[in-house]
C-alpha atoms as a PDB file:
ATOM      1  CA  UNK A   1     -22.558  12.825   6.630  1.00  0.00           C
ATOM      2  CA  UNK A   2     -20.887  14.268   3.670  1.00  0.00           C
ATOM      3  CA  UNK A   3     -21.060  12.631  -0.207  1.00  0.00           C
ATOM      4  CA  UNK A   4     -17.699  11.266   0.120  1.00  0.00           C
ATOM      5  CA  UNK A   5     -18.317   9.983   3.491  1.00  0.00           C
ATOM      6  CA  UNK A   6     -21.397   8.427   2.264  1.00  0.00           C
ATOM      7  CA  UNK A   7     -19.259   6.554  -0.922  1.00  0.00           C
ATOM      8  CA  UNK A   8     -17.592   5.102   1.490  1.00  0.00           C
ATOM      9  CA  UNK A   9     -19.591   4.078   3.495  1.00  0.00           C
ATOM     10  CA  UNK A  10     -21.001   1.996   0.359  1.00  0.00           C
ATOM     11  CA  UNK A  11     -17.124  -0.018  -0.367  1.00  0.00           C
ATOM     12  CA  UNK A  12     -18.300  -1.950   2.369  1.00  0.00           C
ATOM     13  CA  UNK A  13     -22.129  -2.733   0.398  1.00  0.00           C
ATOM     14  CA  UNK A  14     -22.809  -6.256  -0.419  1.00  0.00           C
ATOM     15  CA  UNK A  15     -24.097  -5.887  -4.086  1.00  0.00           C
ATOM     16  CA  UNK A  16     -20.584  -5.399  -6.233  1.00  0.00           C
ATOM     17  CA  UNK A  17     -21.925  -2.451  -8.250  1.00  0.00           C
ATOM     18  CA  UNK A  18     -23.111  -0.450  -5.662  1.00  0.00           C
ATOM     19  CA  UNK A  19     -19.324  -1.266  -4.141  1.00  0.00           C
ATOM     20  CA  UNK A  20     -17.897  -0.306  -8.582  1.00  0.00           C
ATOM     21  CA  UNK A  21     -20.044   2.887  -8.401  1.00  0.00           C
ATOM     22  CA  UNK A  22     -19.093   4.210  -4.924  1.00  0.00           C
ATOM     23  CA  UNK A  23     -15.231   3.484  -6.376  1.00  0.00           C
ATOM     24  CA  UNK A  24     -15.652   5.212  -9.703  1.00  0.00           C
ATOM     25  CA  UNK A  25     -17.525   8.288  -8.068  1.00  0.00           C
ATOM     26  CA  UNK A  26     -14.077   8.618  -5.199  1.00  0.00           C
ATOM     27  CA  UNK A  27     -12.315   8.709  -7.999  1.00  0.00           C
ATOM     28  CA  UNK A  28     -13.838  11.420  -9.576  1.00  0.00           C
ATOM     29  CA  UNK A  29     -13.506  13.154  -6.240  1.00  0.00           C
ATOM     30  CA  UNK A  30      -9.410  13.145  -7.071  1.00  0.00           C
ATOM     31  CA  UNK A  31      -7.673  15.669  -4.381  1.00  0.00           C
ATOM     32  CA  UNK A  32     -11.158  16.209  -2.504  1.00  0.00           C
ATOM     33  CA  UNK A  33     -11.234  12.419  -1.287  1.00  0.00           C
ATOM     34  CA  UNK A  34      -7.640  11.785  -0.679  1.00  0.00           C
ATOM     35  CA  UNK A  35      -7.956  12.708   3.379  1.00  0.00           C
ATOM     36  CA  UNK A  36     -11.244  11.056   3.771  1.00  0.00           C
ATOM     37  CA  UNK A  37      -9.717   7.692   1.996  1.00  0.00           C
ATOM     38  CA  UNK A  38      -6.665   7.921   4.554  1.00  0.00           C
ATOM     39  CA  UNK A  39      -9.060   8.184   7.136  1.00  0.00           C
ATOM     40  CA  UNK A  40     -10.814   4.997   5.901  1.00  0.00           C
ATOM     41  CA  UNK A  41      -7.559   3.331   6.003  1.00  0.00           C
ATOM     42  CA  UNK A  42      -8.884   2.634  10.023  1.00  0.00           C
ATOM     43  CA  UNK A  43     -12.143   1.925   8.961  1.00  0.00           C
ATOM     44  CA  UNK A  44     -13.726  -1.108  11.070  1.00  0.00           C
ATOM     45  CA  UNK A  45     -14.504  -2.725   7.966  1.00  0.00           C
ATOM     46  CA  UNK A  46     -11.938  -4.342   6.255  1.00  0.00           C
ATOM     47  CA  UNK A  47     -13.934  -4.401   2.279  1.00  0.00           C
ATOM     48  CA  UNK A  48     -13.923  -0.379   3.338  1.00  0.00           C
ATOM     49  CA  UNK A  49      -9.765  -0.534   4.301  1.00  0.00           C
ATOM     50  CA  UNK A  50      -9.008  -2.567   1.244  1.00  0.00           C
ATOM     51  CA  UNK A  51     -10.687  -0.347  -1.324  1.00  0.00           C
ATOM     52  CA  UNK A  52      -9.959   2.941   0.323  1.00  0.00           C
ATOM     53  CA  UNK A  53      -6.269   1.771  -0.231  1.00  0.00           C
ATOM     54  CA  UNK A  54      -6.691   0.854  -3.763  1.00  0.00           C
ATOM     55  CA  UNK A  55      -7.938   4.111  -4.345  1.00  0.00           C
ATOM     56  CA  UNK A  56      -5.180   5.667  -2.871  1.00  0.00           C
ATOM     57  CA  UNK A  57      -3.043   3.768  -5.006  1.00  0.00           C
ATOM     58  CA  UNK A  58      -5.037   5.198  -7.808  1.00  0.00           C
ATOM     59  CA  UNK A  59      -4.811   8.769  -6.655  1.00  0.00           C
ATOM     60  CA  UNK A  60      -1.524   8.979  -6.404  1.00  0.00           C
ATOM     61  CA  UNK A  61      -0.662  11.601  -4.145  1.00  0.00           C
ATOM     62  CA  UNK A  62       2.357  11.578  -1.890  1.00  0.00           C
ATOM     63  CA  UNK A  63       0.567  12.732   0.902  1.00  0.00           C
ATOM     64  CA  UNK A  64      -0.932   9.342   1.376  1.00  0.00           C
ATOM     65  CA  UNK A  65       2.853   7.359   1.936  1.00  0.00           C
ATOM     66  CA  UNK A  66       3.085   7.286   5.019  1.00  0.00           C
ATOM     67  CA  UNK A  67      -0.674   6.268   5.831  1.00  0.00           C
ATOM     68  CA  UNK A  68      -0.227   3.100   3.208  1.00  0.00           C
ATOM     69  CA  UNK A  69       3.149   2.707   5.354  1.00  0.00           C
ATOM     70  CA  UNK A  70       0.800   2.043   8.748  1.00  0.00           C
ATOM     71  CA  UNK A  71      -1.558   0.554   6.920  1.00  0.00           C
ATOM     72  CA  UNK A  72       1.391  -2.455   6.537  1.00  0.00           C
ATOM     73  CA  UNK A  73       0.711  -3.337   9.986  1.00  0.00           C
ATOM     74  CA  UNK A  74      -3.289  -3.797   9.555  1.00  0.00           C
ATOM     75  CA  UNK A  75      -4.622  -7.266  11.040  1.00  0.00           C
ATOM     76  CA  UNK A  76      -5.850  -8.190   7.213  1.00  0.00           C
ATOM     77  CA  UNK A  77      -3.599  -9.708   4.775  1.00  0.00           C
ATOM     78  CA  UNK A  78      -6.021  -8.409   1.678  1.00  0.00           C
ATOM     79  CA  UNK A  79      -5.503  -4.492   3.272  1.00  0.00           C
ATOM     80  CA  UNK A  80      -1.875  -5.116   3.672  1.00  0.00           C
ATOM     81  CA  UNK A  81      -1.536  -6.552  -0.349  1.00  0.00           C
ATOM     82  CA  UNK A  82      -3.174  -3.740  -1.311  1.00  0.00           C
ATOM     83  CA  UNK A  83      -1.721  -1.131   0.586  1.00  0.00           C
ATOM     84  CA  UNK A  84       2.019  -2.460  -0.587  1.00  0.00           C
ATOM     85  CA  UNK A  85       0.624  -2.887  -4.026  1.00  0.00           C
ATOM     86  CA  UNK A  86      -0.797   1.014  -3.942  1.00  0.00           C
ATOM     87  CA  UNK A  87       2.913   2.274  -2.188  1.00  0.00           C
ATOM     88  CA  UNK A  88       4.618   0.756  -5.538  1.00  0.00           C
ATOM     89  CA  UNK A  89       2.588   2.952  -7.879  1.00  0.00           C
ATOM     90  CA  UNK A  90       3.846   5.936  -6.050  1.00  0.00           C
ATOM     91  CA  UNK A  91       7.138   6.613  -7.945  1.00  0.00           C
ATOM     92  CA  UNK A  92      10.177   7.692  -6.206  1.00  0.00           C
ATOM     93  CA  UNK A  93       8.431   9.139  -3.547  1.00  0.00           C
ATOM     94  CA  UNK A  94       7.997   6.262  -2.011  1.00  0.00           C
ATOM     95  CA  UNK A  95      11.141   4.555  -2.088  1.00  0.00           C
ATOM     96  CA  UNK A  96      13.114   6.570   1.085  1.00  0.00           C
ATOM     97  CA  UNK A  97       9.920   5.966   3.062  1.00  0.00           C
ATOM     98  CA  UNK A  98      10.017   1.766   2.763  1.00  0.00           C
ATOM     99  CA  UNK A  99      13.708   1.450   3.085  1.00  0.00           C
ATOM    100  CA  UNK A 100      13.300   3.019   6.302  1.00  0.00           C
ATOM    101  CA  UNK A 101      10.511   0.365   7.584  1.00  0.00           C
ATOM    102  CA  UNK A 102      12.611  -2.588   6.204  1.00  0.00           C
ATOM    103  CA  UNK A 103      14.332  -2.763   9.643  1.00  0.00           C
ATOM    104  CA  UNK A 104      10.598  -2.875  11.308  1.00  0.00           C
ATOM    105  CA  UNK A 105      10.253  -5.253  14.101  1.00  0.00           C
ATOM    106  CA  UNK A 106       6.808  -6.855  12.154  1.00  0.00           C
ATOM    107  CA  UNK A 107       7.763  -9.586   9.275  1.00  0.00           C
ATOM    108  CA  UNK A 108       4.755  -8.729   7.681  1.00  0.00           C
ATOM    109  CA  UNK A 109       5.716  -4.625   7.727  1.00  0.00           C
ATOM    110  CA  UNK A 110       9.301  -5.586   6.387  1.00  0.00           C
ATOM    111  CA  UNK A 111       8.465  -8.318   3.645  1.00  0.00           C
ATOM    112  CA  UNK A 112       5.458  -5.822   2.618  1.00  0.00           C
ATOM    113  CA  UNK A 113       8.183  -3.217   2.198  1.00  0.00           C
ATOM    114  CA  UNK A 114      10.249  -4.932   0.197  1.00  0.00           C
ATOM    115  CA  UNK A 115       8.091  -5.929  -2.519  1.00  0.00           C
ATOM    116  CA  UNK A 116       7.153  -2.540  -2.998  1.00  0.00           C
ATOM    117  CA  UNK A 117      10.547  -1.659  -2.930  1.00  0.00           C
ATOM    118  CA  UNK A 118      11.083  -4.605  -5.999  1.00  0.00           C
ATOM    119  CA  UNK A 119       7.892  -2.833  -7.819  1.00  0.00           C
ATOM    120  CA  UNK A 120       9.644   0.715  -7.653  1.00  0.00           C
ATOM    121  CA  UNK A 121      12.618  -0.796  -9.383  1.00  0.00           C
ATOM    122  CA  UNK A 122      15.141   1.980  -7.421  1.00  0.00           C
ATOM    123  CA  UNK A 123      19.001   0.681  -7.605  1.00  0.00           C
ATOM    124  CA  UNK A 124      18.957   2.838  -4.056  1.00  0.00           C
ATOM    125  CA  UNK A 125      17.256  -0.047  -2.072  1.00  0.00           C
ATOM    126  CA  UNK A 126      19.276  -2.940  -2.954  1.00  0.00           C
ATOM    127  CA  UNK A 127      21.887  -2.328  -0.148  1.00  0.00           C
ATOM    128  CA  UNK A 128      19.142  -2.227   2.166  1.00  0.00           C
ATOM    129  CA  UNK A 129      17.172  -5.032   0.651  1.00  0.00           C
ATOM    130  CA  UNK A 130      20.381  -6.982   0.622  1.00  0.00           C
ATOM    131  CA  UNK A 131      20.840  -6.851   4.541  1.00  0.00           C
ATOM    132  CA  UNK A 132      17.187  -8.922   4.508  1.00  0.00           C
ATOM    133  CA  UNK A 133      18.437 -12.110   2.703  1.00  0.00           C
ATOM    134  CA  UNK A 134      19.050 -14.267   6.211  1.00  0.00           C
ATOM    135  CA  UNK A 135      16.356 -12.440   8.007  1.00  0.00           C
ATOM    136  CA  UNK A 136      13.918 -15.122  10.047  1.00  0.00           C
ATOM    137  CA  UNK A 137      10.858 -15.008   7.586  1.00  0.00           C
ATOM    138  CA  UNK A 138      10.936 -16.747   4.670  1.00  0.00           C
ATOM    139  CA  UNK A 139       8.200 -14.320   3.351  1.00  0.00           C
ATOM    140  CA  UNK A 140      10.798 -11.368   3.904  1.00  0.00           C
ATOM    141  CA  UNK A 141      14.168 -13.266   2.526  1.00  0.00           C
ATOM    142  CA  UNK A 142      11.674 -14.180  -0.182  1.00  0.00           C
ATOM    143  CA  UNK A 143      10.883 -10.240  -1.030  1.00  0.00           C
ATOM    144  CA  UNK A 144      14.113  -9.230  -0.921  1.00  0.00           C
ATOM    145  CA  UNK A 145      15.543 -11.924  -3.345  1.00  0.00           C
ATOM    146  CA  UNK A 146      12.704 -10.990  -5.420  1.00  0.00           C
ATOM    147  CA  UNK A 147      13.080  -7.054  -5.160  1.00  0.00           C
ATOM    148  CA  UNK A 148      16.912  -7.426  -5.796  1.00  0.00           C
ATOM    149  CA  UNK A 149      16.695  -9.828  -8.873  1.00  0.00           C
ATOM    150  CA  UNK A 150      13.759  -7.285 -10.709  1.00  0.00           C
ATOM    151  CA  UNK A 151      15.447  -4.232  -9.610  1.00  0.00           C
ATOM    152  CA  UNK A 152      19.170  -5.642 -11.235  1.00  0.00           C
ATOM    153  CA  UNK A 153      17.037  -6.795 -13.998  1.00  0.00           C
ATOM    154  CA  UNK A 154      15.445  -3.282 -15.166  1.00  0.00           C
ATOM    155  CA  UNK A 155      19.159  -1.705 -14.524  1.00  0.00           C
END
């Protein structure tokens, strides 16, 4: 098992600072723990899913958009926070990607997206956004209304 493998393996520990240190030293790592962290995104753990997407968030690197995309769908609402909330520090990148899952058949996947969407503040997504005020979930008309009002706000 390799050092990075093993930090992992340690977001999942049950004393916090073992969990703090194994964060801090991933991300150290930078560019040479970005495809083991996707990789974690499947992790069985969920403590290891939720912090490998936080760090991903933290590292910053496009390559990890569409993994924090499928990582919308995981079975833990924590994960999926975190993986929207690491998709809106992404920059513009991002913002083609989520539009494009805003039609997905999962609530959760489409109200996810849209919060993002609100975070990235991109005039782009409001047509799109817009076409979710009378979907069925609450949670998504909820995002959108959001995501349009802070995106018209910062224009």
């Amino acid at each position: 098992m390799s050092e990075i493998d093993e930090l992992i393996e340690k977001l999942n520990d049950k004393d916090d600072f073992v969990v703090e240190d194994a964060i801090g030293a991933l991300e150290l790592k930078g560019e040479e723990a970005l495809d083991p962290l996707i990789s974690a995104l499947s992790h069985r753990k969920k403590n290891v899913r939720l912090h490998a997407a936080s760090l991903l968030g933290a590292l910053n690197d496009e390559k990890a958009i569409k993994p924090l995309i499928l990582t919308l769908r995981d079975n833990n609402k924590l994960v999926r926070r975190e993986a929207s909330t690491s998709l809106s520090r992404m920059g513009p990148a991002a913002v083609d990607p989520l539009i494009e899952v805003l039609d997905d058949e999962d609530w959760r996947v489409r109200g996810a997206a849209a919060w993002a969407l609100g975070n990235l503040n991109d005039e782009k997504a409001i047509p799109a956004l817009e076409k979710l005020l009378d979907d069925e979930s609450g949670y998504v008309k909820s995002g959108a209304q959001s995501a349009i009002a802070t995106i018209q706000r910062k224009a």
